[in-house]
PDB file of N, CA and C in Angstrom:
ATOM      1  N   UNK A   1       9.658  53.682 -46.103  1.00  0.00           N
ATOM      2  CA  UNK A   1       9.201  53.001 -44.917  1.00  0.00           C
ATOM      3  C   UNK A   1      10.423  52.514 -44.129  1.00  0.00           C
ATOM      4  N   UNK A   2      10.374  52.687 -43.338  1.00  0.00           N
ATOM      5  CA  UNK A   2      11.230  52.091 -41.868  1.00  0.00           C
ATOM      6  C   UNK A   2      12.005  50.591 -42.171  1.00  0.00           C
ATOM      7  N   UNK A   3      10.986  50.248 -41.679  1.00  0.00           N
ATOM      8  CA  UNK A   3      10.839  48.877 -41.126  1.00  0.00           C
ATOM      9  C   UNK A   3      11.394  48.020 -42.713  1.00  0.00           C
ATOM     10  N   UNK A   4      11.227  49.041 -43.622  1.00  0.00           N
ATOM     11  CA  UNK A   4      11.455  47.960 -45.113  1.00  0.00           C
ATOM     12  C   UNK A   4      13.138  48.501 -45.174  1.00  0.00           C
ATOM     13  N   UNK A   5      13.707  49.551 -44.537  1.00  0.00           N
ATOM     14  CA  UNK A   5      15.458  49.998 -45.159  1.00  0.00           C
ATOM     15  C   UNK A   5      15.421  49.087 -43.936  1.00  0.00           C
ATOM     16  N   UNK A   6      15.766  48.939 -42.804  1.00  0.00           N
ATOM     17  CA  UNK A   6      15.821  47.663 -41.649  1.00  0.00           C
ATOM     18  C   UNK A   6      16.363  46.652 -42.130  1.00  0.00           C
ATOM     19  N   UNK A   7      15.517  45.805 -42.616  1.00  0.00           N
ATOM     20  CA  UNK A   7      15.325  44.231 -43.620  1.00  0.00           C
ATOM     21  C   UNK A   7      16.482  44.641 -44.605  1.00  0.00           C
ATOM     22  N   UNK A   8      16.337  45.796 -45.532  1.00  0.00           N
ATOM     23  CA  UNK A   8      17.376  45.726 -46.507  1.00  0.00           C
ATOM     24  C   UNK A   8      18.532  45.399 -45.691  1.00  0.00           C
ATOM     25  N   UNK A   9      18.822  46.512 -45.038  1.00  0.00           N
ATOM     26  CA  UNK A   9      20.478  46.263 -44.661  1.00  0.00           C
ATOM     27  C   UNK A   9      20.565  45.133 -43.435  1.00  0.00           C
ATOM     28  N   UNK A  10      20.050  44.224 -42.630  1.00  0.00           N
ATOM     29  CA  UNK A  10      20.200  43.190 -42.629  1.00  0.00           C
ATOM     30  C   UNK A  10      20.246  42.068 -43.673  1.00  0.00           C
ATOM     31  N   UNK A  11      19.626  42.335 -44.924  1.00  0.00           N
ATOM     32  CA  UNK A  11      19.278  41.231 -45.969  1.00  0.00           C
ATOM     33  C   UNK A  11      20.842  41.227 -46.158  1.00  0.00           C
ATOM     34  N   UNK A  12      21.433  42.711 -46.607  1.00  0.00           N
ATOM     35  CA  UNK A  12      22.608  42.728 -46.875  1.00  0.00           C
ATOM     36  C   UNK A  12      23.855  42.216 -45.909  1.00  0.00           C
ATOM     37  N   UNK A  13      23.503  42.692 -44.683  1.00  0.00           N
ATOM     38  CA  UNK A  13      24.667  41.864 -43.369  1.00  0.00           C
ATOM     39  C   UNK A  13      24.926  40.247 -43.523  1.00  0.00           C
ATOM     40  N   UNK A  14      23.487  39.899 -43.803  1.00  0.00           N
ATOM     41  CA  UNK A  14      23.452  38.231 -43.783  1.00  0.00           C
ATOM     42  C   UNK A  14      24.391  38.171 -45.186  1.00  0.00           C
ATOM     43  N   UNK A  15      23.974  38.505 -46.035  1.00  0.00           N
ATOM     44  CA  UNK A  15      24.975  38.545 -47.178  1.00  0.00           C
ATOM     45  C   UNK A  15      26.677  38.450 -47.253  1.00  0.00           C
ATOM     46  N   UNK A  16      26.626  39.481 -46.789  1.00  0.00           N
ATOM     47  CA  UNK A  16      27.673  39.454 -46.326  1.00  0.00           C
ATOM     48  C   UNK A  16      28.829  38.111 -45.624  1.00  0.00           C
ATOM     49  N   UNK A  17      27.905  38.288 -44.182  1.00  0.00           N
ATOM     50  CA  UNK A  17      28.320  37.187 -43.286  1.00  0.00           C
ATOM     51  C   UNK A  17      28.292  35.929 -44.493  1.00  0.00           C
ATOM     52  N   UNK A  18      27.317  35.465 -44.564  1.00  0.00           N
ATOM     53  CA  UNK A  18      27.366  34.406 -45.634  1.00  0.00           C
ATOM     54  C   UNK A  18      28.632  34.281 -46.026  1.00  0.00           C
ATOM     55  N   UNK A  19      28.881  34.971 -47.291  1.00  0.00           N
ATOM     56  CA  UNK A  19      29.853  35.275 -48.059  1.00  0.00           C
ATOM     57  C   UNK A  19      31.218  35.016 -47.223  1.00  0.00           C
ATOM     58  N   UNK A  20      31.743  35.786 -46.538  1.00  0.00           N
ATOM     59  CA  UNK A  20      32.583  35.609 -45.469  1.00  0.00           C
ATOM     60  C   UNK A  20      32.999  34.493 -44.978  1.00  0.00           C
ATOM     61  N   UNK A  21      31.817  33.633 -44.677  1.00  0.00           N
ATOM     62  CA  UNK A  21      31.866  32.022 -43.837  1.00  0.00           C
ATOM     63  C   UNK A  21      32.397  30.775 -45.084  1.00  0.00           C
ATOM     64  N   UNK A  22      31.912  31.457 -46.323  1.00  0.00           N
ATOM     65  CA  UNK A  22      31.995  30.360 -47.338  1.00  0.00           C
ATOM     66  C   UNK A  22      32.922  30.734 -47.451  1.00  0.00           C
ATOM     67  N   UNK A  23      33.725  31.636 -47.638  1.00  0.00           N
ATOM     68  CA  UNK A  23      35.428  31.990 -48.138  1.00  0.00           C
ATOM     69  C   UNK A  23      36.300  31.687 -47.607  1.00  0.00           C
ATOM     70  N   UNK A  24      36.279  31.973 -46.251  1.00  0.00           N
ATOM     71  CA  UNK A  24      37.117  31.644 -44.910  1.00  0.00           C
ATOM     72  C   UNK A  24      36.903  30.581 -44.904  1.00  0.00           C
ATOM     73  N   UNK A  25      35.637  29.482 -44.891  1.00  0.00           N
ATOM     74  CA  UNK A  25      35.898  28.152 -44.752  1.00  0.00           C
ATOM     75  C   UNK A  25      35.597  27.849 -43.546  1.00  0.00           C
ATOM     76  N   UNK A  26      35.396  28.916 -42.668  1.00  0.00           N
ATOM     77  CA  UNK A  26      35.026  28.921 -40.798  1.00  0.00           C
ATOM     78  C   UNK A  26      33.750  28.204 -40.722  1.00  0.00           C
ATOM     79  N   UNK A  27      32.930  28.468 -41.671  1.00  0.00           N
ATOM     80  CA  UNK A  27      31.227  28.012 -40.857  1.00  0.00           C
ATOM     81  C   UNK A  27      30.951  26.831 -41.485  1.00  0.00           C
ATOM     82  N   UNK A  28      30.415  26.031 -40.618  1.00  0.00           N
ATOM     83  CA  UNK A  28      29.775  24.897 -40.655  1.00  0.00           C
ATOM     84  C   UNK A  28      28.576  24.732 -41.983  1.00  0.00           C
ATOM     85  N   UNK A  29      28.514  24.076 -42.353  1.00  0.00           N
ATOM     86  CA  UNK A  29      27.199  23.929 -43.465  1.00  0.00           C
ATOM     87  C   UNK A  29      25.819  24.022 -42.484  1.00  0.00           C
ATOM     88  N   UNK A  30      26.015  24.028 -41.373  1.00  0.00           N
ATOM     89  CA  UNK A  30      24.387  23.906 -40.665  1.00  0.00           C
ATOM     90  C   UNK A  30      24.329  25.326 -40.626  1.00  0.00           C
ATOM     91  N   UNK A  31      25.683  25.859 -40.042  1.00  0.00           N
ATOM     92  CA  UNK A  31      25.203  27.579 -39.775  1.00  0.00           C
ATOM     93  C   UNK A  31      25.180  28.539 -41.017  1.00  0.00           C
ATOM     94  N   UNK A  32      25.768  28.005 -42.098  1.00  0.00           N
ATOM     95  CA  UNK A  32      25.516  28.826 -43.304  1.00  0.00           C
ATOM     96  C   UNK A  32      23.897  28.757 -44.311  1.00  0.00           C
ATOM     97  N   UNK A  33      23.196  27.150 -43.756  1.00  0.00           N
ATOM     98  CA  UNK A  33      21.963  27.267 -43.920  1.00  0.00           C
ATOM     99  C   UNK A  33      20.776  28.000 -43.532  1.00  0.00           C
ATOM    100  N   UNK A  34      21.511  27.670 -42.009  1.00  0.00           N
ATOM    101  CA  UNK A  34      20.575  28.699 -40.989  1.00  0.00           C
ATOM    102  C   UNK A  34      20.438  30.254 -41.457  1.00  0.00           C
ATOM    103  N   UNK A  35      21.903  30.305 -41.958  1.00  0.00           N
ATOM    104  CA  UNK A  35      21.824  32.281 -42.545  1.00  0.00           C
ATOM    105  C   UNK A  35      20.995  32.269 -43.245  1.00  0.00           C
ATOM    106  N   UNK A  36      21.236  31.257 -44.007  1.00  0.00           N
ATOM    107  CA  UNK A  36      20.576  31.427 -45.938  1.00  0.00           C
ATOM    108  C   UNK A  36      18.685  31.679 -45.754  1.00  0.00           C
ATOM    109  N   UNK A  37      18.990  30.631 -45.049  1.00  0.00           N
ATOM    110  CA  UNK A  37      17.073  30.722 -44.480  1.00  0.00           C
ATOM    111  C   UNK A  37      16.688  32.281 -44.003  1.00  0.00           C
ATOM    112  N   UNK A  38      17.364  32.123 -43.178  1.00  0.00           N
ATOM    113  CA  UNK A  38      17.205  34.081 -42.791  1.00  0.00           C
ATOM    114  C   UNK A  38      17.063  35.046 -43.964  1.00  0.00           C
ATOM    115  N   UNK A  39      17.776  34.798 -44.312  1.00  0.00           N
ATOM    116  CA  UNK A  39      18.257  35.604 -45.877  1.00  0.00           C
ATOM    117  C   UNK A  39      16.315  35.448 -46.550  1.00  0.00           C
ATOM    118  N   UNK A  40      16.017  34.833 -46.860  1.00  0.00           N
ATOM    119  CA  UNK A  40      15.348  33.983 -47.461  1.00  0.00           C
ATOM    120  C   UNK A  40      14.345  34.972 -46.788  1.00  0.00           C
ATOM    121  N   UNK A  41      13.696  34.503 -45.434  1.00  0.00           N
ATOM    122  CA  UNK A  41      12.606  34.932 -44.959  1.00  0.00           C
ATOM    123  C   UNK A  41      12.128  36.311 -45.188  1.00  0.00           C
ATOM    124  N   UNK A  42      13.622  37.050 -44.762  1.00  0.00           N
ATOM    125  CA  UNK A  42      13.801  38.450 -44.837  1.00  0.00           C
ATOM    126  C   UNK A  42      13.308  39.085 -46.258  1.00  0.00           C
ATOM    127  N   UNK A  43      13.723  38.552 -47.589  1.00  0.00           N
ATOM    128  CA  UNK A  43      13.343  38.623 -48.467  1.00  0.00           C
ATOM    129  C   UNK A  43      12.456  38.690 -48.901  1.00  0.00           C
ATOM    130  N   UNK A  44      11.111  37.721 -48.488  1.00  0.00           N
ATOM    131  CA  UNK A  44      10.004  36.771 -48.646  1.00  0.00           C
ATOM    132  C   UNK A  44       9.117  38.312 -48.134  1.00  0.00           C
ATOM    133  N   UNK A  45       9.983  39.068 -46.848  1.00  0.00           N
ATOM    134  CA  UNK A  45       9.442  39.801 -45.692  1.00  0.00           C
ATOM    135  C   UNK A  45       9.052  41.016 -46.761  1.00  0.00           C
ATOM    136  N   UNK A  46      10.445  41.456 -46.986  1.00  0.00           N
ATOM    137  CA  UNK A  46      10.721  42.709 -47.783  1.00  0.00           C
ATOM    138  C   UNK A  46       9.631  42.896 -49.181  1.00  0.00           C
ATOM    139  N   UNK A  47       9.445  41.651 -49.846  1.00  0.00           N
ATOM    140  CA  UNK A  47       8.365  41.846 -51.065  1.00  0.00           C
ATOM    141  C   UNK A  47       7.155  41.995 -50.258  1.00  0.00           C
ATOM    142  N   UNK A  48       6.414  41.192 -49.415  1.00  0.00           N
ATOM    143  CA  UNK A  48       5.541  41.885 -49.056  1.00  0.00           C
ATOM    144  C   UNK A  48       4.868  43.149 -48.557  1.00  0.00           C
ATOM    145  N   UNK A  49       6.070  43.666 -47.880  1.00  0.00           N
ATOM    146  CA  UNK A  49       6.271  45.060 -47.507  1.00  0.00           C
ATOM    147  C   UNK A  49       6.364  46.419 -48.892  1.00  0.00           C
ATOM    148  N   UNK A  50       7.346  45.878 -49.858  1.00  0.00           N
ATOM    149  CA  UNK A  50       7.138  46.120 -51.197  1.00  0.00           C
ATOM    150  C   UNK A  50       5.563  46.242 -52.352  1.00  0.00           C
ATOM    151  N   UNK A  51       5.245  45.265 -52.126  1.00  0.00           N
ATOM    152  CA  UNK A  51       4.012  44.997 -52.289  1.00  0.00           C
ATOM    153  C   UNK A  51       2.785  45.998 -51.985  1.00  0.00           C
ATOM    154  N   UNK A  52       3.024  46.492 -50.742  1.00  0.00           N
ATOM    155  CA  UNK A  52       2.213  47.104 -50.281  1.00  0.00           C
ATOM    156  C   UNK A  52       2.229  48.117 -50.031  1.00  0.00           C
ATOM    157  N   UNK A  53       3.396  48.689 -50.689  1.00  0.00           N
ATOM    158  CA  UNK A  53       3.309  50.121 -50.878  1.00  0.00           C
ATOM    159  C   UNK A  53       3.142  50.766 -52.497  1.00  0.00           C
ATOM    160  N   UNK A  54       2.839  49.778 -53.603  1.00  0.00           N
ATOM    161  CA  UNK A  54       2.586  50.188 -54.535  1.00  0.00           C
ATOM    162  C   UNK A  54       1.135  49.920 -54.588  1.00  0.00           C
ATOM    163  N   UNK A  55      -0.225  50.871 -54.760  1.00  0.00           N
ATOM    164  CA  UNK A  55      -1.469  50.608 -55.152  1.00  0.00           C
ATOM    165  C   UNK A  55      -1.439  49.308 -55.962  1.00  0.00           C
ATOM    166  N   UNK A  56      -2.805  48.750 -55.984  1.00  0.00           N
ATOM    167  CA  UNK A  56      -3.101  47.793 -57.437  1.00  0.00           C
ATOM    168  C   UNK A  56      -3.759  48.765 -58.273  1.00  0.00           C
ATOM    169  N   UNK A  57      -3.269  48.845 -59.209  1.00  0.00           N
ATOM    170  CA  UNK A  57      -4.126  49.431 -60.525  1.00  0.00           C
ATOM    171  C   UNK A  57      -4.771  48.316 -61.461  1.00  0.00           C
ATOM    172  N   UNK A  58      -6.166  49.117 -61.787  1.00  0.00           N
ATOM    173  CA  UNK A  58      -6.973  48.449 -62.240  1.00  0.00           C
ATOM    174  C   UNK A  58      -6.958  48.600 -63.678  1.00  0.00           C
ATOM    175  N   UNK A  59      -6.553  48.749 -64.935  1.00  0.00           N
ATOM    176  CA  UNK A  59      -6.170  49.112 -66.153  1.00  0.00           C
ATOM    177  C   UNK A  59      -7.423  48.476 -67.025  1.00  0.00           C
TER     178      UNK A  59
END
């Protein structure tokens, strides 16, 4: 699905960036939250999307 490799490799950019801001020492604690949340949502996004491409089996 599309829309679910999308989310991955943003999940991963924010990652990234993250990573980057905490090392360097450049970003503010408000803007590294703000990522994290992103991070977060995106995630939250991606399992549902996940979710719904595997049937429920009834066993």
């Amino acid at each position: 699905m599309r829309r679910l490799e999308i989310l991955r490799v943003e999940h991963r950019d924010l990652d990234s960036a993250i990573s980057a801001l905490v090392d360097s020492g450049a970003g503010d604690q408000m803007q590294i939250a703000r990522l994290k949340k992103r991070k977060l949502r995106l995630r939250d996004e991606m399992s549902l999307l996940e979710d719904s491409l595997v049937p429920d089996i009834i066993a």
